[in-house]
N, C-alpha and C. Protein backbone atom coordinates (compact mmCIF):
# COMPACT_ATOMS: atom_id res chain seq x y z
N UNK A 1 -129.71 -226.63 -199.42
CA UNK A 1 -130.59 -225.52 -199.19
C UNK A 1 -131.01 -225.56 -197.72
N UNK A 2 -130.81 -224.11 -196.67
CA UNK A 2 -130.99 -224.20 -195.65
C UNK A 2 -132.76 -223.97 -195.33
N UNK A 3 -133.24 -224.00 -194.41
CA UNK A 3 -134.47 -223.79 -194.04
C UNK A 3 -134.84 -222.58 -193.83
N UNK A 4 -135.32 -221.57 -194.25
CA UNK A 4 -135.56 -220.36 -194.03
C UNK A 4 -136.25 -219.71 -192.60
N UNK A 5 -137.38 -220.37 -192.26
CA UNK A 5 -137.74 -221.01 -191.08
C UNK A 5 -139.35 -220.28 -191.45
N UNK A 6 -139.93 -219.63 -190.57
CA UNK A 6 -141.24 -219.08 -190.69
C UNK A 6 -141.14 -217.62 -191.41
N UNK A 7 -141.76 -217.31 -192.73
CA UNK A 7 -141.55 -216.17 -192.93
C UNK A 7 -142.73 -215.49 -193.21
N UNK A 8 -142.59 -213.62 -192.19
CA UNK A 8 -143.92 -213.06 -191.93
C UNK A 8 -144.02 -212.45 -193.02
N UNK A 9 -145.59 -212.69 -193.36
CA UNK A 9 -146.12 -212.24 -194.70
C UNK A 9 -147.35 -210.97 -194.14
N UNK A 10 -147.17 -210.65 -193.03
CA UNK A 10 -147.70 -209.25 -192.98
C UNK A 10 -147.23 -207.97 -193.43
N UNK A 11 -148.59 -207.36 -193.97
CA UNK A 11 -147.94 -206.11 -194.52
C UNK A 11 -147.62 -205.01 -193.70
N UNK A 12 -146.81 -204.18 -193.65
CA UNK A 12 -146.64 -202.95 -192.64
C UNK A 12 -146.98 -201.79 -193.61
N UNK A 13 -147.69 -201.23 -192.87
CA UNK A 13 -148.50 -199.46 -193.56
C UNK A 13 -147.13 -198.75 -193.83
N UNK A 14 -147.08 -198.08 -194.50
CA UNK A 14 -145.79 -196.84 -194.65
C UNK A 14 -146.87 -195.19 -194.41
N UNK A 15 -146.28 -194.94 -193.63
CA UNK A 15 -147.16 -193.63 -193.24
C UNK A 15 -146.89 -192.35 -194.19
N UNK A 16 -147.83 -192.25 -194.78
CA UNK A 16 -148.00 -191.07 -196.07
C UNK A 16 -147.08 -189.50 -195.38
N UNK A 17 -146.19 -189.10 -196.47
CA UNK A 17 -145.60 -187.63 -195.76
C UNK A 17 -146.55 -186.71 -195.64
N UNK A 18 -146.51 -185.64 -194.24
CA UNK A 18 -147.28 -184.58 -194.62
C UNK A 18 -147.52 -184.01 -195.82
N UNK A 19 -148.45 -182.86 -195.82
CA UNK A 19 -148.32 -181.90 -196.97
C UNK A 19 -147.67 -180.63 -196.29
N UNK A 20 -146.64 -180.39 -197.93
CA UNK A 20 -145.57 -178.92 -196.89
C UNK A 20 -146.23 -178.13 -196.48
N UNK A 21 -145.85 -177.60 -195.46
CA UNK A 21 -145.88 -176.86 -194.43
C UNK A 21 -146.98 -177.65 -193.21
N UNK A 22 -147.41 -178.52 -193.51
CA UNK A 22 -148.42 -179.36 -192.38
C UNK A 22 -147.39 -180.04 -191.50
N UNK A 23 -148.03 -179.90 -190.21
CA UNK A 23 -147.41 -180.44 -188.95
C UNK A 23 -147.01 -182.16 -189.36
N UNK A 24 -145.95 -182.15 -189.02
CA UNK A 24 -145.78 -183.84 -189.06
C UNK A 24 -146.61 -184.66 -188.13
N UNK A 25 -147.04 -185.55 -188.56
CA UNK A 25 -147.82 -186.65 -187.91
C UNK A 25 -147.55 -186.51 -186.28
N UNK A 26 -146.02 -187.03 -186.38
CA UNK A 26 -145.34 -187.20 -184.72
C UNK A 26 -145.69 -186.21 -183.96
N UNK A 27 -146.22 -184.63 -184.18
CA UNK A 27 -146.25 -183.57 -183.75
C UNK A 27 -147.47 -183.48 -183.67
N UNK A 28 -148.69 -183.67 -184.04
CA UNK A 28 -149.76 -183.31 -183.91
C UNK A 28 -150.63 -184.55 -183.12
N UNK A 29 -151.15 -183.83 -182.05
CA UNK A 29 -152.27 -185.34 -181.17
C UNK A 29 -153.76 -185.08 -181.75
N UNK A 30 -153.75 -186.17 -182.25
CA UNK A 30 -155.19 -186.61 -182.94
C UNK A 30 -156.56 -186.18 -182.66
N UNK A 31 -156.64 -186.16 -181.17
CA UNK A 31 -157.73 -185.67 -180.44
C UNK A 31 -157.58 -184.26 -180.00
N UNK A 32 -156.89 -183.35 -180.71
CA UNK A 32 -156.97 -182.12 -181.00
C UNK A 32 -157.32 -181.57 -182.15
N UNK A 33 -158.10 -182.43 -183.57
CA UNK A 33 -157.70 -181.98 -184.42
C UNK A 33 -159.63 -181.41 -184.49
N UNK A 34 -160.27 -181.90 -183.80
CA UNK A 34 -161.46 -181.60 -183.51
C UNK A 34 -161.67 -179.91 -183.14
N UNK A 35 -162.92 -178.97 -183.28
CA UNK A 35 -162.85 -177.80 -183.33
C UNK A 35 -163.26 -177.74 -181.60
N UNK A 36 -162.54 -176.70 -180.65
CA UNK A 36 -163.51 -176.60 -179.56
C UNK A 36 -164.38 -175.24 -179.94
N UNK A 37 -165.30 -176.29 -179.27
CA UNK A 37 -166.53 -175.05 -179.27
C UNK A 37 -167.06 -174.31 -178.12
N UNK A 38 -166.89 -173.18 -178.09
CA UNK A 38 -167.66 -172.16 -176.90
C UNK A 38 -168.81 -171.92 -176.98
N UNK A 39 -169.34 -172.27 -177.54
CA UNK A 39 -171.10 -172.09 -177.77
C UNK A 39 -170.91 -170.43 -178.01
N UNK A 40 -171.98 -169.70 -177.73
CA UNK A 40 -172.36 -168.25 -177.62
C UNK A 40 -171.83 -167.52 -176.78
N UNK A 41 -170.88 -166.61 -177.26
CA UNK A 41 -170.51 -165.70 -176.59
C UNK A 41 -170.59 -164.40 -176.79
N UNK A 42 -170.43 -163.44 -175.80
CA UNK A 42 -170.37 -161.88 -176.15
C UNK A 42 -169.00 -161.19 -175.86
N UNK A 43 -168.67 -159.68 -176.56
CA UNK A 43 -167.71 -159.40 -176.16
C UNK A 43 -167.65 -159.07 -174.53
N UNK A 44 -166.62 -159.05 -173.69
CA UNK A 44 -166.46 -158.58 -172.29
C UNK A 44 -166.38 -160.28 -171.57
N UNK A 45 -167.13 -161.08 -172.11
CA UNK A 45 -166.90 -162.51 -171.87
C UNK A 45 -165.74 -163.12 -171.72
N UNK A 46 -164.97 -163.77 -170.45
CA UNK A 46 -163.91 -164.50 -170.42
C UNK A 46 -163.77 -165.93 -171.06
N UNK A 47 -162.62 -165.84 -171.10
CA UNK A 47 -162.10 -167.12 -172.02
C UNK A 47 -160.85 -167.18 -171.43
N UNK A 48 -160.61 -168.72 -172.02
CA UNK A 48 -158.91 -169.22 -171.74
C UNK A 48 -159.09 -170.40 -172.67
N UNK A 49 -158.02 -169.97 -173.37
CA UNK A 49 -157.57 -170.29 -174.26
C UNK A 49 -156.06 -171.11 -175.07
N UNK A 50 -156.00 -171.99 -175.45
CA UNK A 50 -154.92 -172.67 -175.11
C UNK A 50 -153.79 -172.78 -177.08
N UNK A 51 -152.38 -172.44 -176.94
CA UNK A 51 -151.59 -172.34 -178.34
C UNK A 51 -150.60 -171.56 -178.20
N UNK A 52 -149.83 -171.43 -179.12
CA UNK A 52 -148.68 -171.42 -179.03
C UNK A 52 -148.63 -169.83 -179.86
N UNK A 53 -147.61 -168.78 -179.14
CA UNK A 53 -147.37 -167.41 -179.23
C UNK A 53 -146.59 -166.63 -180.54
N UNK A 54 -147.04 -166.06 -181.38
CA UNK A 54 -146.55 -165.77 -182.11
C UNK A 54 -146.35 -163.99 -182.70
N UNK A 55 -145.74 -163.57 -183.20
CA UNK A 55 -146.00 -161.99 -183.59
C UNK A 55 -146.83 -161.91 -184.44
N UNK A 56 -147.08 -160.72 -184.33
CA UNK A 56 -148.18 -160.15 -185.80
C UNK A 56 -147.86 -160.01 -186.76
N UNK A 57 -147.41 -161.02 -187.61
CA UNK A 57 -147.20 -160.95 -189.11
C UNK A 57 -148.22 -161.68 -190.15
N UNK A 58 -148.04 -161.44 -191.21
CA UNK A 58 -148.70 -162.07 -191.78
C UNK A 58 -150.03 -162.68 -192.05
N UNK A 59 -150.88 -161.00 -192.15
CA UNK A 59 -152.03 -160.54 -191.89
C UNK A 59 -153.16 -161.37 -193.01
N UNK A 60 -152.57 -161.73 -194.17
CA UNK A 60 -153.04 -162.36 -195.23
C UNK A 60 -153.29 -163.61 -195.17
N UNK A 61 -152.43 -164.37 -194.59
CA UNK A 61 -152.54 -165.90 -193.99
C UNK A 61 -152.94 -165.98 -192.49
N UNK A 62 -153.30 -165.18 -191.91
CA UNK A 62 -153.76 -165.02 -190.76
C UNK A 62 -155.35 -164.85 -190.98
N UNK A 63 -155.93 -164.56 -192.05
CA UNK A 63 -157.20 -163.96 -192.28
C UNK A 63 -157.63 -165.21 -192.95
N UNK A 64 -156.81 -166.40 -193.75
CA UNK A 64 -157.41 -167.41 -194.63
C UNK A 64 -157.10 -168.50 -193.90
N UNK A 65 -156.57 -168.23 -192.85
CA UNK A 65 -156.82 -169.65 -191.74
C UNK A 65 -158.24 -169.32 -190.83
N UNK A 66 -158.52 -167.89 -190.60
CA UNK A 66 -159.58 -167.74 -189.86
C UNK A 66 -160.96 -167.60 -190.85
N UNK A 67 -161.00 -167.60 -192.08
CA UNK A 67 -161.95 -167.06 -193.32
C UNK A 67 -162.19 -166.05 -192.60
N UNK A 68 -161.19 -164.78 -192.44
CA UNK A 68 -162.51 -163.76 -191.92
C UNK A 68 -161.25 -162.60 -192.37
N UNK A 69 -162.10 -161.46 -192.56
CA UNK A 69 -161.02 -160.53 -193.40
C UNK A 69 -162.06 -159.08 -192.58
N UNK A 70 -161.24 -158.16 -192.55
CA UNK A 70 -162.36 -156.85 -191.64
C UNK A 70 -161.58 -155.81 -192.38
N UNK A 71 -161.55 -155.47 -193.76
CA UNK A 71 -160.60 -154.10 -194.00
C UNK A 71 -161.20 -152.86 -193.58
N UNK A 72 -161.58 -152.59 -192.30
CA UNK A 72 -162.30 -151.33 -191.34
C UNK A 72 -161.26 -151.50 -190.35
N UNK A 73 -160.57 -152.24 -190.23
CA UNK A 73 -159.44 -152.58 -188.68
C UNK A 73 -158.41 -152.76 -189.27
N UNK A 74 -156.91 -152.29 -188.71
CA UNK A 74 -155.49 -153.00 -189.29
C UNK A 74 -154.83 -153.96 -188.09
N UNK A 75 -153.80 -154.74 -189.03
CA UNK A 75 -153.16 -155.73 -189.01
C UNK A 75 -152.99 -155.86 -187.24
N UNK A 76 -152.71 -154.93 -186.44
CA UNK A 76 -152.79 -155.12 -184.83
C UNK A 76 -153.58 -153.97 -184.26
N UNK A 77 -154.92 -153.97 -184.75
CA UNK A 77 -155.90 -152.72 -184.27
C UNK A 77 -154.75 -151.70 -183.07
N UNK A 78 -154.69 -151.36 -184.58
CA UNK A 78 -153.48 -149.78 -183.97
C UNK A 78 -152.50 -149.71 -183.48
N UNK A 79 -152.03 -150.93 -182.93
CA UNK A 79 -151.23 -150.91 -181.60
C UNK A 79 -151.31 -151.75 -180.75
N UNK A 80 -152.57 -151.79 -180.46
CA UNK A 80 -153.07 -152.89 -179.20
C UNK A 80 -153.13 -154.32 -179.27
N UNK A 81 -152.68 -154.96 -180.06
CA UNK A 81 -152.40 -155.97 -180.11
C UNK A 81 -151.05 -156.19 -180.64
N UNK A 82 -150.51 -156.87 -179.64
CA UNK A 82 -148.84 -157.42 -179.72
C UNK A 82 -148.91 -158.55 -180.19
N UNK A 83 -149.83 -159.54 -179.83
CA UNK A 83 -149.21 -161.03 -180.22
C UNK A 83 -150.68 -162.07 -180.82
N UNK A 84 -150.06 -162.97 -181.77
CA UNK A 84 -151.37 -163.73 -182.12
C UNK A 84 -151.27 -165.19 -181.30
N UNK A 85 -152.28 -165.50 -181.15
CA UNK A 85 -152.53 -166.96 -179.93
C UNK A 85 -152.94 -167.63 -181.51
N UNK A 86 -151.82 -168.73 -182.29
CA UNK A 86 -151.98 -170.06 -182.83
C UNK A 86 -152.61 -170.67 -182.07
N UNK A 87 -154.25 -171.08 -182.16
CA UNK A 87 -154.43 -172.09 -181.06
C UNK A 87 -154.08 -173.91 -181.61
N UNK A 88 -154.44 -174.19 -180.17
CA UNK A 88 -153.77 -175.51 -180.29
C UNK A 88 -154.76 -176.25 -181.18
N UNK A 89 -156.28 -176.01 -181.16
CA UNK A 89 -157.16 -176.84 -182.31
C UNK A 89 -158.49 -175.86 -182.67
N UNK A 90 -158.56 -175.75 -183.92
CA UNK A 90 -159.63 -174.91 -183.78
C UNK A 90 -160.80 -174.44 -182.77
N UNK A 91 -161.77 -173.07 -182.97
CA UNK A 91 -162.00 -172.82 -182.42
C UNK A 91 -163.27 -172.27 -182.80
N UNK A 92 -164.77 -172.90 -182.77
CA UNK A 92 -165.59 -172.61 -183.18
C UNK A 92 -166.67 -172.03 -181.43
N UNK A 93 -167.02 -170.35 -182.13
CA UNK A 93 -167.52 -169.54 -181.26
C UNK A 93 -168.97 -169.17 -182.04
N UNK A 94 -169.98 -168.62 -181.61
CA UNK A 94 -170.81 -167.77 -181.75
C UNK A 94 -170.97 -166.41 -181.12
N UNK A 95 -170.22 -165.49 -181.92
CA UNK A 95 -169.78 -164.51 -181.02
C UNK A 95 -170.72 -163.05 -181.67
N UNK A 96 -171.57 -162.88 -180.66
CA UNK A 96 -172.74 -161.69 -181.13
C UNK A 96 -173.67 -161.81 -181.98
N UNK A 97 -173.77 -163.09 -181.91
CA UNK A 97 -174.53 -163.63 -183.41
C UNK A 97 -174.21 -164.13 -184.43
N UNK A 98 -172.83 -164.01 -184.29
CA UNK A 98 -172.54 -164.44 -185.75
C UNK A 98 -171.08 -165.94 -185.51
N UNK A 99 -171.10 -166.64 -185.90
CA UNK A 99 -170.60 -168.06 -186.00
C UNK A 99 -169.42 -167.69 -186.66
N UNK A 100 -168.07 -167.81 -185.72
CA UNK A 100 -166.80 -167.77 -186.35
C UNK A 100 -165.84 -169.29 -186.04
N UNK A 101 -164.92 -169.69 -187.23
CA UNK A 101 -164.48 -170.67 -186.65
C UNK A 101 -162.82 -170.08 -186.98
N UNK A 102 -162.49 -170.03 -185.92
CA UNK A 102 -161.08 -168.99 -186.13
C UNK A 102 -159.73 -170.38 -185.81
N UNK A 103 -158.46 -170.16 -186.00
CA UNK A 103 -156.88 -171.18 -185.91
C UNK A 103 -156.16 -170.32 -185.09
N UNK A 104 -156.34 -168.82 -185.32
CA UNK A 104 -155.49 -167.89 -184.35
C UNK A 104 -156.63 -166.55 -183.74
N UNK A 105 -156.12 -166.02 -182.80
CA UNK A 105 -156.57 -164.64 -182.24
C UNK A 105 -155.85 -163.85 -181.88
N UNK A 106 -156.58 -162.87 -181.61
CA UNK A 106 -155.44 -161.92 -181.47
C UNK A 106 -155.24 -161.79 -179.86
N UNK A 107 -154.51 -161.19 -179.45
CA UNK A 107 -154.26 -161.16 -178.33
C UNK A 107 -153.05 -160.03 -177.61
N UNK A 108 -154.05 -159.09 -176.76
CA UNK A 108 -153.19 -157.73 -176.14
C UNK A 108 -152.81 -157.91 -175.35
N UNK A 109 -151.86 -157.31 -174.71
CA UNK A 109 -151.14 -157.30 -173.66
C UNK A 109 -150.81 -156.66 -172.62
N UNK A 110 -150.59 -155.95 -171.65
CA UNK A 110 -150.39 -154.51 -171.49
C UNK A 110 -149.31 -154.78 -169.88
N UNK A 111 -148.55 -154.16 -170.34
CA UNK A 111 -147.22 -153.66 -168.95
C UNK A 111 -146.60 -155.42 -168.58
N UNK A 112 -145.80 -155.15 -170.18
CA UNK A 112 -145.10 -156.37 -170.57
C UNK A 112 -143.74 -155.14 -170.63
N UNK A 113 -142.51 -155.19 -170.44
CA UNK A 113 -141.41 -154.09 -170.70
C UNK A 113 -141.33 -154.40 -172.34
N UNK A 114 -141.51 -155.85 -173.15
CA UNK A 114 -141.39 -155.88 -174.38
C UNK A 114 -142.34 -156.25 -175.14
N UNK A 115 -143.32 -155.78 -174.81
CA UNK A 115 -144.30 -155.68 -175.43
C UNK A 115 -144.96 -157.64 -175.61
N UNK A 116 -143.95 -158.24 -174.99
CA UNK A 116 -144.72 -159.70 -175.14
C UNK A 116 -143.28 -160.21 -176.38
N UNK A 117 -142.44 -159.63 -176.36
CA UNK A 117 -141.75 -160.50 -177.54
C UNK A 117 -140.89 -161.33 -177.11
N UNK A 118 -140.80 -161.09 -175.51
CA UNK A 118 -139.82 -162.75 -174.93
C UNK A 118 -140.90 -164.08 -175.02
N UNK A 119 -142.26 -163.44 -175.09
CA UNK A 119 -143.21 -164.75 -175.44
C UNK A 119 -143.18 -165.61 -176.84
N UNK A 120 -142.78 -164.64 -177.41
CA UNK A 120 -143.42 -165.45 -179.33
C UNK A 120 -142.39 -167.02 -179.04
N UNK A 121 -143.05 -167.91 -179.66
CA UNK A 121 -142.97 -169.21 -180.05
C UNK A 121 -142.84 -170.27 -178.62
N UNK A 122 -143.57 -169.26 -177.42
CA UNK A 122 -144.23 -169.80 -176.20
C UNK A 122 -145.30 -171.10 -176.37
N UNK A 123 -145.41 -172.15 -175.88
CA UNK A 123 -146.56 -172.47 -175.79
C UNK A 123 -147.83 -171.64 -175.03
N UNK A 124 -149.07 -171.50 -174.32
CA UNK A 124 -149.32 -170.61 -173.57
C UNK A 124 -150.88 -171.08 -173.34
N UNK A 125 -151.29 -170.77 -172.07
CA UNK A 125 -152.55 -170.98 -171.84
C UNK A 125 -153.08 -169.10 -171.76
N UNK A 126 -153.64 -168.59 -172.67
CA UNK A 126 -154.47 -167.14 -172.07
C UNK A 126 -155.35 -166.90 -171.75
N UNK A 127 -155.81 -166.02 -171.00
CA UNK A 127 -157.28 -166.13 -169.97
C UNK A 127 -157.41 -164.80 -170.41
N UNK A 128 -158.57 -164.20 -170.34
CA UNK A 128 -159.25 -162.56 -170.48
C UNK A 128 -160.50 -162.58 -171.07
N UNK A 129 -160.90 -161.33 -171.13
CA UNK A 129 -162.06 -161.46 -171.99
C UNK A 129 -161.70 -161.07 -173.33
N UNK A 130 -163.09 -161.54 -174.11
CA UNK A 130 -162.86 -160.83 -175.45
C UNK A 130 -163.14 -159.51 -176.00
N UNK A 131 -162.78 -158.80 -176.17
CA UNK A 131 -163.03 -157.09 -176.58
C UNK A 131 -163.00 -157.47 -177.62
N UNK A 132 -163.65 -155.84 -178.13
CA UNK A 132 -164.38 -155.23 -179.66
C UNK A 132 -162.81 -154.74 -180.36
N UNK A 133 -162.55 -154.19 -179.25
CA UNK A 133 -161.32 -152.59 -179.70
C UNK A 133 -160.05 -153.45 -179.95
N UNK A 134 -160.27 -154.49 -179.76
CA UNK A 134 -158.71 -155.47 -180.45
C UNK A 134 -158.82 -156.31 -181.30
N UNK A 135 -160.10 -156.25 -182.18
CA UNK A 135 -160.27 -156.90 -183.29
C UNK A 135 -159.24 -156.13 -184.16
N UNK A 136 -158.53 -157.15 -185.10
CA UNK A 136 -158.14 -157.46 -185.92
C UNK A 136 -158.15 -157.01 -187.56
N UNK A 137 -157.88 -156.94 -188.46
CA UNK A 137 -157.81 -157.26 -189.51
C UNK A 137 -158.25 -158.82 -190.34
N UNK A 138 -157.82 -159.48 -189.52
CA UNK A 138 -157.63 -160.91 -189.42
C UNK A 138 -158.67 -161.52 -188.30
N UNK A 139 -158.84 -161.06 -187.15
CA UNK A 139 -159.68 -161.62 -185.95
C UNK A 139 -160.71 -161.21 -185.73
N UNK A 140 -162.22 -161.80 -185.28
CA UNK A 140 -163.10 -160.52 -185.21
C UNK A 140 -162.98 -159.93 -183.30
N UNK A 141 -162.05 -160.66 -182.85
CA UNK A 141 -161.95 -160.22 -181.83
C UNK A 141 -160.93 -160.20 -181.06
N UNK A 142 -160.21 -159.55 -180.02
CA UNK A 142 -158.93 -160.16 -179.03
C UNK A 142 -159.16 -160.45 -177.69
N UNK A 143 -158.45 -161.00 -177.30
CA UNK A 143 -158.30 -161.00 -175.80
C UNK A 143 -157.61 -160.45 -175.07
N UNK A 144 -158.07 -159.76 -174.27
CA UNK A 144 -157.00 -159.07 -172.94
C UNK A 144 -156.50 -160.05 -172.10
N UNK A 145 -154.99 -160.16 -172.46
CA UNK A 145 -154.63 -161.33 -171.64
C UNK A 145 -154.35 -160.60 -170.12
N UNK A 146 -155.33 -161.02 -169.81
CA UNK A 146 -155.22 -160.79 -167.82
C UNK A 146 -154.36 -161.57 -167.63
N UNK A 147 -154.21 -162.98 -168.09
CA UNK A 147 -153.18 -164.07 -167.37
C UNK A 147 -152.94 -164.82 -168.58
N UNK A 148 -151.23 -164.92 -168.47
CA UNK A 148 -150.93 -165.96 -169.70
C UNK A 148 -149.76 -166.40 -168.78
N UNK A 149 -150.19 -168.31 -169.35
CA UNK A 149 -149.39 -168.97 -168.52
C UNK A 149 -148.74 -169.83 -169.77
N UNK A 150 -146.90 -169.45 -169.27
CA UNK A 150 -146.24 -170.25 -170.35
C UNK A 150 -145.90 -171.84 -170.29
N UNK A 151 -145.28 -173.12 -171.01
CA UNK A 151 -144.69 -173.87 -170.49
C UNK A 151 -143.05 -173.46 -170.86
C-alpha cells in the first residue's frame, strides 16, 4: 500500500444556478445590485443615467419590473418614445412627490435617421431631463436624451 500523502479535507461551495431568466452570477457586479437613489426630483430636472438599450416591447413586463402601470398613457406615449433605458441597478427617485423605484425608463430621442434602432442592446450612459409628455404606460416618466453615450 502506497502513501497517499496529505489529503485536503476542505470543502468547496458549488455555486447555486440562477433562476431562469436571472442574470448569471459571472454577469452581474454585486455592488450594483443596490438601488441608486436621486433623492427628489421634478420633471424638467436633468439626469444621467446609466443601462443597457432596448425597444419598446413588452409593456406588461415593463410595468411589473417598475410596479407602476398608467392606463391614461400608451406603450411609447404616442410616438415619442423610441427606446427603453434597462438600467444597470435600480433606481429609486422621488419624483413630484411621489416615490418610484423603477429597472427601466423610457427614453426619447429625436433626429436619430432610425429612430434609435442601431442603439437597442447598446450599453449606454443617457443624460436629459425628465419630462411629463414621455411618460409611459409602464414609466411615470422619460428622458430626453440630449446625450447618449454608447460603449
Amino acid at each position: 500500500m502506497a502513501d497517499a500523502g496529505q489529503i485536503d479535507t476542505q470543502t468547496n461551495q458549488i455555486p447555486v444556478a440562477p433562476a431562469e431568466g436571472a442574470d448569471s452570477p459571472a454577469s452581474v457586479d454585486p455592488a450594483n445590485t443596490d438601488p441608486e437613489n436621486i433623492g427628489n426630483v421634478k420633471f424638467g430636472d436633468s439626469v444621467s443615467l446609466s443601462g443597457t438599450l432596448q425597444a419598446v416591447e413588452d409593456a406588461a413586463g415593463l410595468s411589473s419590473g417598475n410596479n407602476y402601470t398608467n392606463s391614461g398613457t400608451t406603450d411609447n406615449a404616442n410616438g415619442s418614445v423610441q427606446l427603453v433605458l434597462k438600467l444597470t441597478r435600480p433606481l429609486d427617485m422621488n419624483l413630484n412627490g411621489t416615490q418610484y423605484r423603477l429597472t427601466t425608463i423610457a427614453v426619447a430621442t429625436s433626429g436619430l435617421d432610425d429612430n434609435g434602432k442601431s442603439l437597442i442592446g447598446r450599453k449606454a450612459d443617457v443624460k436629459g431631463p425628465l419630462e411629463e409628455s414621455f411618460a409611459t404606460s409602464w414609466s411615470p416618466a422619460g428622458v430626453k436624451a440630449l446625450e447618449i453615450h454608447v460603449e
